[in-house]
N, C-alpha and C. Protein backbone atom coordinates (compact mmCIF):
# COMPACT_ATOMS: atom_id res chain seq x y z
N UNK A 1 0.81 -1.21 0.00
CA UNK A 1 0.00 0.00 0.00
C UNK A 1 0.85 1.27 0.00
N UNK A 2 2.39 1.08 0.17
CA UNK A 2 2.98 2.43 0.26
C UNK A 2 2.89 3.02 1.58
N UNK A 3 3.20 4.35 1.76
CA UNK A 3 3.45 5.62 2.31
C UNK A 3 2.08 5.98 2.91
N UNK A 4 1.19 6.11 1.64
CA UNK A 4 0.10 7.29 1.11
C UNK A 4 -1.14 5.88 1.10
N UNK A 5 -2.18 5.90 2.22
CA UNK A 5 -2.69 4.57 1.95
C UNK A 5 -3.72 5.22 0.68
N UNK A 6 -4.70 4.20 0.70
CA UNK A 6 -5.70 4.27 -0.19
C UNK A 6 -6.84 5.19 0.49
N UNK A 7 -7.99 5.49 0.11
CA UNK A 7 -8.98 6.53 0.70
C UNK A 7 -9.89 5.14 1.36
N UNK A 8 -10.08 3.93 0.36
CA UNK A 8 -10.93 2.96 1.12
C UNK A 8 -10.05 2.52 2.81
N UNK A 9 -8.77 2.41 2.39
CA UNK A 9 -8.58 1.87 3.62
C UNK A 9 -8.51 3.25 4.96
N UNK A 10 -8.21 4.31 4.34
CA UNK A 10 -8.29 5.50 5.33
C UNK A 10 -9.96 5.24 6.22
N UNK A 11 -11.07 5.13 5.23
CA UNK A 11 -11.95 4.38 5.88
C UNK A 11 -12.07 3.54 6.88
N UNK A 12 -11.98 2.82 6.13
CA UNK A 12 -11.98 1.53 7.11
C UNK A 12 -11.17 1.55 8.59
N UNK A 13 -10.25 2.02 8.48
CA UNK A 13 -9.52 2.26 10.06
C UNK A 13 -10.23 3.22 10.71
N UNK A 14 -11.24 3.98 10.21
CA UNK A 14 -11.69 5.12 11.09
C UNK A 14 -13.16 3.86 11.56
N UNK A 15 -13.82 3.53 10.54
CA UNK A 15 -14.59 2.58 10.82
C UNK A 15 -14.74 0.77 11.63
N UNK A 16 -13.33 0.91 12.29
CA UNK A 16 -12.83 -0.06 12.98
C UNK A 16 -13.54 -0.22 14.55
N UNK A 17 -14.08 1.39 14.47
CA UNK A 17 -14.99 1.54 15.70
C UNK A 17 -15.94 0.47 16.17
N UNK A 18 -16.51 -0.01 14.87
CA UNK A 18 -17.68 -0.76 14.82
C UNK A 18 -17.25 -2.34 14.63
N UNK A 19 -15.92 -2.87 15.02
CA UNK A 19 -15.45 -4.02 14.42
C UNK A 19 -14.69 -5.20 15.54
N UNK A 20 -14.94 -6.14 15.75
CA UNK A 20 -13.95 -6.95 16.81
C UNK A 20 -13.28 -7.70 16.02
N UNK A 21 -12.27 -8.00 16.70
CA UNK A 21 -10.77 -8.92 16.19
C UNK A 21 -11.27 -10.23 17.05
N UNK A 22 -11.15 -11.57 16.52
CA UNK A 22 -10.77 -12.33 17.91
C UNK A 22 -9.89 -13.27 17.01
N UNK A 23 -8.87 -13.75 18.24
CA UNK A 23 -7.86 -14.27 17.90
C UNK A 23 -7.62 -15.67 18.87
N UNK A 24 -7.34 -16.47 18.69
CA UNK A 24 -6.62 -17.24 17.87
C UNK A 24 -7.08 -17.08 15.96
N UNK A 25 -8.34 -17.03 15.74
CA UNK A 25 -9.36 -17.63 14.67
C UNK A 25 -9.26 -16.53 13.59
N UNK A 26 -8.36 -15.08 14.17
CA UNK A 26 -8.19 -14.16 13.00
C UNK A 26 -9.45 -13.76 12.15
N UNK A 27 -10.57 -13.39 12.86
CA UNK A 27 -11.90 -12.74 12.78
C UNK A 27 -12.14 -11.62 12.75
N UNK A 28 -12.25 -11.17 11.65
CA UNK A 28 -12.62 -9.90 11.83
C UNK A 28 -14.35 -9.88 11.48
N UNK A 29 -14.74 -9.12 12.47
CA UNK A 29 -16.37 -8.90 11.94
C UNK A 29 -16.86 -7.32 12.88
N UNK A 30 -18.07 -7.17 11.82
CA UNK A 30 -18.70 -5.63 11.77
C UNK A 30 -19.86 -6.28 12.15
N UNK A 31 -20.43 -5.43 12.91
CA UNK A 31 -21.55 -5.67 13.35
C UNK A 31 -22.42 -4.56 13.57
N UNK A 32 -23.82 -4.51 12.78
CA UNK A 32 -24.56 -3.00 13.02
C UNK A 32 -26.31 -2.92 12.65
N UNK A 33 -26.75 -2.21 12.87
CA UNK A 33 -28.11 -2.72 12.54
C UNK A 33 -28.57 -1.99 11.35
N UNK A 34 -27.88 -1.46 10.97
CA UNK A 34 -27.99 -0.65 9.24
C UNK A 34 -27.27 -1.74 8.22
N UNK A 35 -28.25 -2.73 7.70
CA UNK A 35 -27.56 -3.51 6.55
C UNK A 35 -26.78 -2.56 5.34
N UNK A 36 -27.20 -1.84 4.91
CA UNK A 36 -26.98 -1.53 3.61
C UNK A 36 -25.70 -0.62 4.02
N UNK A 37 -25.27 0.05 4.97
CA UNK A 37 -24.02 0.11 5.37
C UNK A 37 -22.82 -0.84 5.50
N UNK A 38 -22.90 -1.77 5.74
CA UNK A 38 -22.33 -3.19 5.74
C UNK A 38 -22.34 -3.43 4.50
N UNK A 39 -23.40 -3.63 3.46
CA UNK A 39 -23.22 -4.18 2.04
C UNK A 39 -22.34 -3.52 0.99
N UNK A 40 -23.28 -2.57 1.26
CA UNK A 40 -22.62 -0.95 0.20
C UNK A 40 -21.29 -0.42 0.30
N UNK A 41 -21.22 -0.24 1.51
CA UNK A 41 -20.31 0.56 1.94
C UNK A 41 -18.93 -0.25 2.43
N UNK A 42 -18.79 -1.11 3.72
CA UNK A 42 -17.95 -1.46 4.04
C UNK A 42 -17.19 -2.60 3.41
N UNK A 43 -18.00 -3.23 2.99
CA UNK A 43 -18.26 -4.42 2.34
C UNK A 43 -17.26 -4.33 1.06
N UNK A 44 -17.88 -3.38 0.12
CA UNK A 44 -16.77 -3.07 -1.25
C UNK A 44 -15.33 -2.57 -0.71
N UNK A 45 -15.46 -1.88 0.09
CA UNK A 45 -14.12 -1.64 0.93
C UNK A 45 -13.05 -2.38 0.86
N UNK A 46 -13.32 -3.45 2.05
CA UNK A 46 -12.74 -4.45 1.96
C UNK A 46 -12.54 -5.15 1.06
N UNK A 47 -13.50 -5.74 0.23
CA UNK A 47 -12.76 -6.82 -0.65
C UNK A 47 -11.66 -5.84 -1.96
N UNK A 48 -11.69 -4.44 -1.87
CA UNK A 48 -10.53 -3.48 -3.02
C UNK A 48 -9.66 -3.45 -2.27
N UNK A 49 -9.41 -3.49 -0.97
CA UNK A 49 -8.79 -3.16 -0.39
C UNK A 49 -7.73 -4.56 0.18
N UNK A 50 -8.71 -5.78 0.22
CA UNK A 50 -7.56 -6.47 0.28
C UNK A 50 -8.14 -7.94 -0.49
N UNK A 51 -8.10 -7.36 -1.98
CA UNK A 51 -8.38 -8.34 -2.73
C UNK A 51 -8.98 -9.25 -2.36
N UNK A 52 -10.31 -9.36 -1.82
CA UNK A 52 -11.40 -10.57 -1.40
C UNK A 52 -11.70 -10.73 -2.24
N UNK A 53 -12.14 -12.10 -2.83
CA UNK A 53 -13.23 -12.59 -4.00
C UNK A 53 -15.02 -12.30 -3.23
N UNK A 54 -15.41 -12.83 -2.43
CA UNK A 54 -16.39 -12.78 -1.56
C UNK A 54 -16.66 -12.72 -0.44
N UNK A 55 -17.68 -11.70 0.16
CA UNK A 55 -18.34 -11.73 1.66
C UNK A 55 -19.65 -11.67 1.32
N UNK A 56 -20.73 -11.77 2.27
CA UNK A 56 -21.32 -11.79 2.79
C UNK A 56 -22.02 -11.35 3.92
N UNK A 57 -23.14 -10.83 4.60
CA UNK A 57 -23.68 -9.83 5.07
C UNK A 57 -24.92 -10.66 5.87
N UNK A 58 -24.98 -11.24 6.97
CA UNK A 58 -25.88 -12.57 7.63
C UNK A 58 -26.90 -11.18 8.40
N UNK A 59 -28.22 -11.67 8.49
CA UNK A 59 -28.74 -11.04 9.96
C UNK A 59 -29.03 -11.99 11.18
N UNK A 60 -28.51 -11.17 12.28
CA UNK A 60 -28.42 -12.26 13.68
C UNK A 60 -29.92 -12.64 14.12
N UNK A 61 -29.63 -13.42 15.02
CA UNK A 61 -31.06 -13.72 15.68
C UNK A 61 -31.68 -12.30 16.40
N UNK A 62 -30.75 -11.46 16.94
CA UNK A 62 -31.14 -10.20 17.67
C UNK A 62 -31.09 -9.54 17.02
N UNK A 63 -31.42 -8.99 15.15
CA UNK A 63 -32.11 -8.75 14.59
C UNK A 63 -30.41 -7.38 13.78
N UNK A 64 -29.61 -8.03 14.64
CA UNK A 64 -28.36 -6.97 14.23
C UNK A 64 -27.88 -7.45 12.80
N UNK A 65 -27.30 -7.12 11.89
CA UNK A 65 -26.58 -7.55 11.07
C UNK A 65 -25.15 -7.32 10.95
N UNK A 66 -24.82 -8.70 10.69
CA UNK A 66 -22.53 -9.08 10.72
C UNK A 66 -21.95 -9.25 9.40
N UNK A 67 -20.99 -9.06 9.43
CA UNK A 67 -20.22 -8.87 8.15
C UNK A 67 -18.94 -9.46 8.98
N UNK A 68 -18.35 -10.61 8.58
CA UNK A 68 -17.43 -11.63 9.06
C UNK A 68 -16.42 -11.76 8.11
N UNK A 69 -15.28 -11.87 8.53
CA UNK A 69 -14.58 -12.48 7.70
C UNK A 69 -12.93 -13.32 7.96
N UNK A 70 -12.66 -14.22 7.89
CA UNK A 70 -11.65 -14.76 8.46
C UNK A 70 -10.49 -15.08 7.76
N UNK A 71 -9.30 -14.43 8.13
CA UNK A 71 -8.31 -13.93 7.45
C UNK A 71 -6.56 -13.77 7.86
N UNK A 72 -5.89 -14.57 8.28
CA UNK A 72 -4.99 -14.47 8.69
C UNK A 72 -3.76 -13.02 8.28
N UNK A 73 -4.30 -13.09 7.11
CA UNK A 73 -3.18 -11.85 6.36
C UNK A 73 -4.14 -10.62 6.63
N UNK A 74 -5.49 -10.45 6.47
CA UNK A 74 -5.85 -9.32 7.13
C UNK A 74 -5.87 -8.66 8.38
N UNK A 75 -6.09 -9.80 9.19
CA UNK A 75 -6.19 -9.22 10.70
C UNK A 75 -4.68 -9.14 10.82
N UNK A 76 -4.23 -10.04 10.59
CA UNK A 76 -2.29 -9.26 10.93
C UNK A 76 -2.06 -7.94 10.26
N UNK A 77 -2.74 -7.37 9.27
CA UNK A 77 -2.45 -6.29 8.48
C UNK A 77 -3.23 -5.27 9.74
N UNK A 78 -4.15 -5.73 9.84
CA UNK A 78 -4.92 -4.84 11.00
C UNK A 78 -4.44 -4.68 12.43
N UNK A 79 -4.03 -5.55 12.89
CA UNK A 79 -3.00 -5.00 14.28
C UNK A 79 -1.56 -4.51 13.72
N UNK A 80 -1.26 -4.67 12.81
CA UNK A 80 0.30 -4.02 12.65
C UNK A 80 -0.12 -2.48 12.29
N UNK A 81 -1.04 -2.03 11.69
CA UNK A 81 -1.11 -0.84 11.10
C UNK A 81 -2.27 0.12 12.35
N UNK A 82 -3.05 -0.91 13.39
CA UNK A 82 -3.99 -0.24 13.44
C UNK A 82 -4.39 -0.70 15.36
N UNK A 83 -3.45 -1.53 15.28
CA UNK A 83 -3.83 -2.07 16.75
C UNK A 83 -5.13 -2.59 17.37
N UNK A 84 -5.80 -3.47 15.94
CA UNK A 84 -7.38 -3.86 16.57
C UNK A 84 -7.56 -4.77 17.23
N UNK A 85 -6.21 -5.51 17.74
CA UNK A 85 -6.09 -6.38 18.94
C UNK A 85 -6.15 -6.03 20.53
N UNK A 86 -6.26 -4.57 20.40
CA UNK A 86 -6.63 -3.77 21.64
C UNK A 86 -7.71 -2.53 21.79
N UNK A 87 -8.05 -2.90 23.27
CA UNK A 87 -9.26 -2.49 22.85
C UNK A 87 -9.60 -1.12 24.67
N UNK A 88 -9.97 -0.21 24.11
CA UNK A 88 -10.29 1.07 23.33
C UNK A 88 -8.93 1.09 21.95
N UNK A 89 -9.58 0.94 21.23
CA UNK A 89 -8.85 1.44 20.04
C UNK A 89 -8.08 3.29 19.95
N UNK A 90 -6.53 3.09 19.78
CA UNK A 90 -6.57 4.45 20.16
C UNK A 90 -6.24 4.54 18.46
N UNK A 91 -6.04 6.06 17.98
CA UNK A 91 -5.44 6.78 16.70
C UNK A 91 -4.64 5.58 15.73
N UNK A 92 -4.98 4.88 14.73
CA UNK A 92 -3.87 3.70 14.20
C UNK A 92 -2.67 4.71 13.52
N UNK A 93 -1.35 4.29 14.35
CA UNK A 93 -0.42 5.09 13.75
C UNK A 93 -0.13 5.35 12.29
N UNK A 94 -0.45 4.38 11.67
CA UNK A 94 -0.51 4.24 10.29
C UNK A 94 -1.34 5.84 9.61
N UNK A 95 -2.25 6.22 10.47
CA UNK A 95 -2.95 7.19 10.16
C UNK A 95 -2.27 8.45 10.33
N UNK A 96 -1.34 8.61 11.44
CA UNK A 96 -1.29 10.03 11.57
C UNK A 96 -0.22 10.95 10.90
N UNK A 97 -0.04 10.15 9.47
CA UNK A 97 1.22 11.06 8.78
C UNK A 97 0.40 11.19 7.69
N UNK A 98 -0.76 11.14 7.76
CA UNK A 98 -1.30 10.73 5.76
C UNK A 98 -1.94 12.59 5.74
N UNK A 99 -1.93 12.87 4.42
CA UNK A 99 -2.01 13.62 4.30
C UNK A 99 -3.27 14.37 4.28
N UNK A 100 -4.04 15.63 4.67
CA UNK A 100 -5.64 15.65 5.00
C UNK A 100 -6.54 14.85 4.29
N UNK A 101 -6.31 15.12 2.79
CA UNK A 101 -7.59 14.16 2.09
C UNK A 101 -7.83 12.97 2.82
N UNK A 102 -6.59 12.39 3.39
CA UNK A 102 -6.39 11.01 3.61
C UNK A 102 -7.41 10.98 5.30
N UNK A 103 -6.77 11.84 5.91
CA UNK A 103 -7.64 11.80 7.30
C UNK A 103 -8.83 12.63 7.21
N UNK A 104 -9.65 13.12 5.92
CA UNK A 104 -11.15 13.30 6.35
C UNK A 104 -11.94 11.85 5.44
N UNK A 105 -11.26 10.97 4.98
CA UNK A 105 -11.61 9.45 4.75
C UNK A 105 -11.51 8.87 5.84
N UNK A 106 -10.64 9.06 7.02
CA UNK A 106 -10.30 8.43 8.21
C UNK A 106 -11.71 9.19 9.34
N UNK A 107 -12.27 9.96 9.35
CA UNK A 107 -12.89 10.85 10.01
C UNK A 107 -14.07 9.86 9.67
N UNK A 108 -14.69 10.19 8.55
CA UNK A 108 -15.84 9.95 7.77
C UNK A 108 -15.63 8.46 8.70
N UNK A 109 -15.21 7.18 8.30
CA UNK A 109 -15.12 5.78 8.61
C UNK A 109 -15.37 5.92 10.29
N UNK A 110 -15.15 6.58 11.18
CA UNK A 110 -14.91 6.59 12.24
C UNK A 110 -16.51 7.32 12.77
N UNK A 111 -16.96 8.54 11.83
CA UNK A 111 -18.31 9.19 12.39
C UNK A 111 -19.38 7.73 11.92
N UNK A 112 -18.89 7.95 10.99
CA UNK A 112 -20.08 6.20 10.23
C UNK A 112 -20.39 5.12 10.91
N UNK A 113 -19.44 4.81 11.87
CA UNK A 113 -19.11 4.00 12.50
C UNK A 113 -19.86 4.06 14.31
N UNK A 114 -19.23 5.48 14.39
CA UNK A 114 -20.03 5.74 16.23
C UNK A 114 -20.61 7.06 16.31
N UNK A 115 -21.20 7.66 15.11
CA UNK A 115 -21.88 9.41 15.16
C UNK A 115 -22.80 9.20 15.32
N UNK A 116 -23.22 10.46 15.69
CA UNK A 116 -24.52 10.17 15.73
C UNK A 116 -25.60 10.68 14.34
N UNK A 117 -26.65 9.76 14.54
CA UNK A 117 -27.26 9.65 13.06
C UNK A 117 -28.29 10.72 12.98
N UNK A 118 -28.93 10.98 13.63
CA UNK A 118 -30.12 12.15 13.82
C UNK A 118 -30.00 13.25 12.89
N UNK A 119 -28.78 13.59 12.15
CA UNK A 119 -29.25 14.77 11.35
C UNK A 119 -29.30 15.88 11.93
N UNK A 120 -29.59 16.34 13.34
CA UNK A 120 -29.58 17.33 13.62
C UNK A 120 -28.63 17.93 14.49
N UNK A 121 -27.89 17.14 14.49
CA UNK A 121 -26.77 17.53 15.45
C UNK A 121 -25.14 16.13 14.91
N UNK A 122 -24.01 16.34 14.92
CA UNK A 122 -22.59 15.99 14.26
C UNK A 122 -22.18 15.74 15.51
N UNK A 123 -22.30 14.25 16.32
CA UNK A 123 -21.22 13.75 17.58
C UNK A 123 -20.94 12.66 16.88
N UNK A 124 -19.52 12.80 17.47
CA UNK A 124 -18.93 11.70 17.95
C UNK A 124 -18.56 11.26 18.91
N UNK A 125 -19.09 9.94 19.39
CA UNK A 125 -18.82 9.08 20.73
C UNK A 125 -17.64 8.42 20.45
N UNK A 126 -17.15 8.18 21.85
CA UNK A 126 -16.09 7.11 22.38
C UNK A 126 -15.71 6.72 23.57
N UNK A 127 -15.50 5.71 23.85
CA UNK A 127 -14.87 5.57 25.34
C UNK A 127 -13.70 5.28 26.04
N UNK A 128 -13.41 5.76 27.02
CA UNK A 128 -11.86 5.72 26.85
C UNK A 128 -11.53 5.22 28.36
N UNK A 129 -10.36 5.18 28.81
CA UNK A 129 -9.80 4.92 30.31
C UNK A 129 -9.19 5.58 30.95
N UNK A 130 -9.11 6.71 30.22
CA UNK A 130 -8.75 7.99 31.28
C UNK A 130 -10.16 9.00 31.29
N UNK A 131 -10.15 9.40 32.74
CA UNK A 131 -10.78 10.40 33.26
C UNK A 131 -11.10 11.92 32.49
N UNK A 132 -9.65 12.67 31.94
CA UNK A 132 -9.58 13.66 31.43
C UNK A 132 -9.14 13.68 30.47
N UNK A 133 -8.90 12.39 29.14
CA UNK A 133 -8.68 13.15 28.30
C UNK A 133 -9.01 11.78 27.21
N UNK A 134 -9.26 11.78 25.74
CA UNK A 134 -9.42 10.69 25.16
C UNK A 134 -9.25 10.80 23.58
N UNK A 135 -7.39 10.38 23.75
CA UNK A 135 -6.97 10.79 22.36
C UNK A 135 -6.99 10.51 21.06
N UNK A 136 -8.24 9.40 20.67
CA UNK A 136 -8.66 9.73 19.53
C UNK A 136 -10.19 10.56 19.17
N UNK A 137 -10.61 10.99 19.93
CA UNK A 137 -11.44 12.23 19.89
C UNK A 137 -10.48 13.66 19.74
N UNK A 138 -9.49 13.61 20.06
CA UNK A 138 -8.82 15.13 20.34
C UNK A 138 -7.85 14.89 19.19
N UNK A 139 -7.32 13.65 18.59
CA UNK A 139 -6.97 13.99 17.19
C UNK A 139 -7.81 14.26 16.18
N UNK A 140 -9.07 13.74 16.14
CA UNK A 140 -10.72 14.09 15.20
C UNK A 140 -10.23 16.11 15.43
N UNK A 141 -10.72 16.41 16.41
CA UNK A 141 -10.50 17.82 16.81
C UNK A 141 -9.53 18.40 15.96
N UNK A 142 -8.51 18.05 16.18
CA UNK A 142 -7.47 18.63 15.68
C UNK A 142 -7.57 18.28 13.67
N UNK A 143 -7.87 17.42 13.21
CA UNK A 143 -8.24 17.24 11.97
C UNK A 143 -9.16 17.76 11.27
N UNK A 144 -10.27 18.19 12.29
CA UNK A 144 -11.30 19.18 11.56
C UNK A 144 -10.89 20.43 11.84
N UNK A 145 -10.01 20.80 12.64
CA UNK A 145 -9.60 22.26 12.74
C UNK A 145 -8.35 22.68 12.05
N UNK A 146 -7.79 21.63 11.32
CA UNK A 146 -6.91 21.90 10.21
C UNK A 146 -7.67 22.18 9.01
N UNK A 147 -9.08 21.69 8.63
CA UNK A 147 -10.22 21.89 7.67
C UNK A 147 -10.82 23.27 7.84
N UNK A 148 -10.58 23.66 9.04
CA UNK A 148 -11.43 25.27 9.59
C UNK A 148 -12.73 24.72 10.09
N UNK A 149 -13.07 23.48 10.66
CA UNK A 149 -14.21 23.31 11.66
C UNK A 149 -14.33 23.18 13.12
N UNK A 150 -15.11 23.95 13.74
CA UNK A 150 -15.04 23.95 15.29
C UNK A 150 -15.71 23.15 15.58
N UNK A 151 -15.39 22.34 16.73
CA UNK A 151 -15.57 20.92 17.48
C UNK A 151 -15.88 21.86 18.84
N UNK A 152 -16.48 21.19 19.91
CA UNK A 152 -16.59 21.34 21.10
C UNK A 152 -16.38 19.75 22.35
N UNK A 153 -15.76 19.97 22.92
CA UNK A 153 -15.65 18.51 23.58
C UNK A 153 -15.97 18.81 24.96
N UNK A 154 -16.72 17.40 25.17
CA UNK A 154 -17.04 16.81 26.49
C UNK A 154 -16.85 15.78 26.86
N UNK A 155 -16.65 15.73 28.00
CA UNK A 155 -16.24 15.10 29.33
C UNK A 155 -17.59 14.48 29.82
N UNK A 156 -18.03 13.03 29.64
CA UNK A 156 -19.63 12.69 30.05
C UNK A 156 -19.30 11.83 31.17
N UNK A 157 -18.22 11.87 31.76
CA UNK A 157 -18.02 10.81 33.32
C UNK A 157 -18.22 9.70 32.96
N UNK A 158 -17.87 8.87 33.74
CA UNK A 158 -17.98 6.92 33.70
C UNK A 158 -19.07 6.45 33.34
N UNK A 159 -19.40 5.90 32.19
CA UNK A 159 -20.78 5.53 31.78
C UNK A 159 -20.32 3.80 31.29
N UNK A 160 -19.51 2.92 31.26
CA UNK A 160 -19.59 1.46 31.14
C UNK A 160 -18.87 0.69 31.78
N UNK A 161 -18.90 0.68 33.10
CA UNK A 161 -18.24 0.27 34.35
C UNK A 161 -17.29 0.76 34.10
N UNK A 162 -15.64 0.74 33.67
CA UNK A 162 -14.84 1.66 34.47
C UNK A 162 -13.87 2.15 33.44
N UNK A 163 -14.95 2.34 31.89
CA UNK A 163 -14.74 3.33 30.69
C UNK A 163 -14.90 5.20 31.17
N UNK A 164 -14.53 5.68 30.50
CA UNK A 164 -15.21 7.51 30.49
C UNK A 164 -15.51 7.68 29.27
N UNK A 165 -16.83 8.02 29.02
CA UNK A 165 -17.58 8.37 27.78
C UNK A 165 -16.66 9.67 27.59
N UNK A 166 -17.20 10.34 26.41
CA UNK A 166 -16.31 11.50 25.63
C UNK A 166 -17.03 11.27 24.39
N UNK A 167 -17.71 13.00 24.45
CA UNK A 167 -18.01 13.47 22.87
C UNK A 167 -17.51 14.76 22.52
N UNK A 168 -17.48 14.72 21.41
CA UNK A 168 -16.88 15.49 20.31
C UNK A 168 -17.93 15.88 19.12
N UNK A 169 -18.20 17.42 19.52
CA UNK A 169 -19.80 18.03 18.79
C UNK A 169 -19.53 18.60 17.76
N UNK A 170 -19.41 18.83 16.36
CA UNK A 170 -19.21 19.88 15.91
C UNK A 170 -20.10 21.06 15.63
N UNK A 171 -19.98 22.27 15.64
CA UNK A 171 -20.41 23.41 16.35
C UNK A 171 -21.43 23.49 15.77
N UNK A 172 -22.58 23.72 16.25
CA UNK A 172 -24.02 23.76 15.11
C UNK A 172 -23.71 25.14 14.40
N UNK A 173 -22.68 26.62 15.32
CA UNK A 173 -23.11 27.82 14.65
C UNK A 173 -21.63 28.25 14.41
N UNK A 174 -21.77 29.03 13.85
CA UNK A 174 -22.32 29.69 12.54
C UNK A 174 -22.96 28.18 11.48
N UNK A 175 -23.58 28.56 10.61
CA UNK A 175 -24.13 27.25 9.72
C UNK A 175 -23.49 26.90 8.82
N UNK A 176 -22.37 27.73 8.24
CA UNK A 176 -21.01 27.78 7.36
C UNK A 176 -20.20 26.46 8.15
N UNK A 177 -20.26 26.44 9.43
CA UNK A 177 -19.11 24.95 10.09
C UNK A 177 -19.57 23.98 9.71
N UNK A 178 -21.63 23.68 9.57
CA UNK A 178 -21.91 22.58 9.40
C UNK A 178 -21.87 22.09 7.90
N UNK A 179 -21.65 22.89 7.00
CA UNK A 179 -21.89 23.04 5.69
C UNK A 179 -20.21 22.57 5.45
N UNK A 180 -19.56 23.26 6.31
CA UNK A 180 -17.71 22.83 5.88
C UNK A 180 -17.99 21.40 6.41
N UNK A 181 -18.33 20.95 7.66
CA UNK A 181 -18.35 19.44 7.63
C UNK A 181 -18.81 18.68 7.15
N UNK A 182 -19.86 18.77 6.23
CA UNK A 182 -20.58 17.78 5.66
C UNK A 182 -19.79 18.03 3.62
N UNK A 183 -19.52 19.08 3.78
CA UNK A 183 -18.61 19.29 2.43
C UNK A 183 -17.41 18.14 2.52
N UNK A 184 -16.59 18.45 3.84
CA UNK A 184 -15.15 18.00 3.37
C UNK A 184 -15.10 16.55 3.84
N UNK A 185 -16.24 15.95 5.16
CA UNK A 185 -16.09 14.75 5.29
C UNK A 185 -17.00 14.26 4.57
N UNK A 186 -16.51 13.73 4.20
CA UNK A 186 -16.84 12.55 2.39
C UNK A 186 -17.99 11.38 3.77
N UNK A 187 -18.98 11.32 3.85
CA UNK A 187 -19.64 10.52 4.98
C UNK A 187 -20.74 9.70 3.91
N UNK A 188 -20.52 8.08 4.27
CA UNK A 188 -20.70 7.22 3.47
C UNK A 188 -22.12 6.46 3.98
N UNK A 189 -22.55 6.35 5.34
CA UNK A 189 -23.43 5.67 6.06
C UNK A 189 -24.39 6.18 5.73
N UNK A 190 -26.02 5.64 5.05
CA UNK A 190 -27.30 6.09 5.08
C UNK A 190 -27.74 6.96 5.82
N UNK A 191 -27.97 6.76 6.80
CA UNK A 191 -28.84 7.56 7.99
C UNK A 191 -28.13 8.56 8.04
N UNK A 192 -26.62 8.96 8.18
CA UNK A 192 -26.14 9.97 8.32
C UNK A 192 -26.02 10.83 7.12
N UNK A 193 -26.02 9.89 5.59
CA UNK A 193 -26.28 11.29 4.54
C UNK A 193 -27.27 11.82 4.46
N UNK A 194 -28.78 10.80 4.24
CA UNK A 194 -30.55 10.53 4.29
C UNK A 194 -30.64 11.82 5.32
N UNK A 195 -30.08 11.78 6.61
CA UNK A 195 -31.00 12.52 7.77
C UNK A 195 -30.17 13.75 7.41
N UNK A 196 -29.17 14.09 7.18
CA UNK A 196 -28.50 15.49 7.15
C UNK A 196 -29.52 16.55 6.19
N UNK A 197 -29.61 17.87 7.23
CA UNK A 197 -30.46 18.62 6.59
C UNK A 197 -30.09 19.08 5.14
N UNK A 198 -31.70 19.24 4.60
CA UNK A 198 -31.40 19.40 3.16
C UNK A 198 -30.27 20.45 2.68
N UNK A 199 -30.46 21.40 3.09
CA UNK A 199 -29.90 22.48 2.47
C UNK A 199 -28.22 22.29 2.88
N UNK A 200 -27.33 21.29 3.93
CA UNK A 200 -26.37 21.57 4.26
C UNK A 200 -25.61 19.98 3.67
N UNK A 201 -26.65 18.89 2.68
CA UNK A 201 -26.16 17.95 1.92
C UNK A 201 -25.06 18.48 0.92
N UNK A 202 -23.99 17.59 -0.01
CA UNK A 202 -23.54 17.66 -0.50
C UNK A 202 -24.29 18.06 -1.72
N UNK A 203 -23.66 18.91 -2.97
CA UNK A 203 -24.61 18.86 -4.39
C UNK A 203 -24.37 17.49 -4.91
């Protein structure tokens, strides 16, 4: 892949949010209740990205839908570049030299993944193990404010036994920020293009 990754895989590492490793068995699987995100979207990803012939897209008994795939050369590609063998997932180093285009593909995969979908408001969730600070939210920050978008962050206290929630808003005002974020992050997930208000969609 080079230096300079690809824009699918800049994706996909931001979208790792939504993904478990298990190992011995070298599993990677997505799991979400928006099929056509999984099909459409992540789905073509992967197999350009690391030459798959076929996947597949199951729905669970609890009504979620998985996207599986078992892979010895991928998941090793995925903890060497991205550390998805640990978990809060922090920044995959692989990411933080690529050049902007490259990290608002990394942004996009990551809001797609844990934003929120409502349309009326641009968070991103995460959880982390420190108290005060949670550094792949505050590199997001710093990536949209190299774009000229203002973020606001919070601090939401211990919310999954002995995680610290943390969001990351981007600014509803002026309406020019929301219009720069939905311009420059390229955002691939249904609900989040579908619900974004009309007038601040892409042309």
């Amino acid at each position: 892949m080079g230096s300079e990754i690809s824009d699918d895989y800049a994706y996909l590492l931001g979208a790792l949010r939504d993904a478990c490793v298990y190992l011995p068995e070298y599993e990677l699987k997505f799991v979400q209740k928006n099929f056509s995100w999984l099909s459409d979207v992540v789905r073509p990803k992967l197999m350009r990205t690391f030459d798959i012939g076929r996947m597949s897209v199951r729905k669970r008994a609890d009504g979620l839908y998985e996207l599986k795939l078992n892979s010895k050369k991928v998941v090793s590609k995925l903890i060497e570049d991205a550390g998805v063998n640990k978990r809060p997932i922090d920044t995959p180093p692989i990411i933080l030299n690529q050049p902007l285009p490259k990290l608002a593909w990394y942004v996009a995969g990551f809001y797609d993944a844990e934003g929120d979908k409502s349309g009326s408001r641009f968070r991103f969730w995460q959880s982390w193990t420190s108290e005060d600070e949670c550094p792949p939210l505050q590199f997001i920050s710093y990536v949209l404010r190299c774009l000229g978008i203002m973020t606001k962050y919070y601090r939401l206290g211990m919310r999954r036994g002995k995680m610290y929630e943390f969001c990351l808003e981007v600014c509803r005002s002026p309406t020019t920020n929301l219009i720069k974020f939905l311009n420059f992050i390229p955002l691939q997930h249904p609900e989040a293009v579908l619900r974004a208000p009309r007038e601040f969609r892409r042309a």
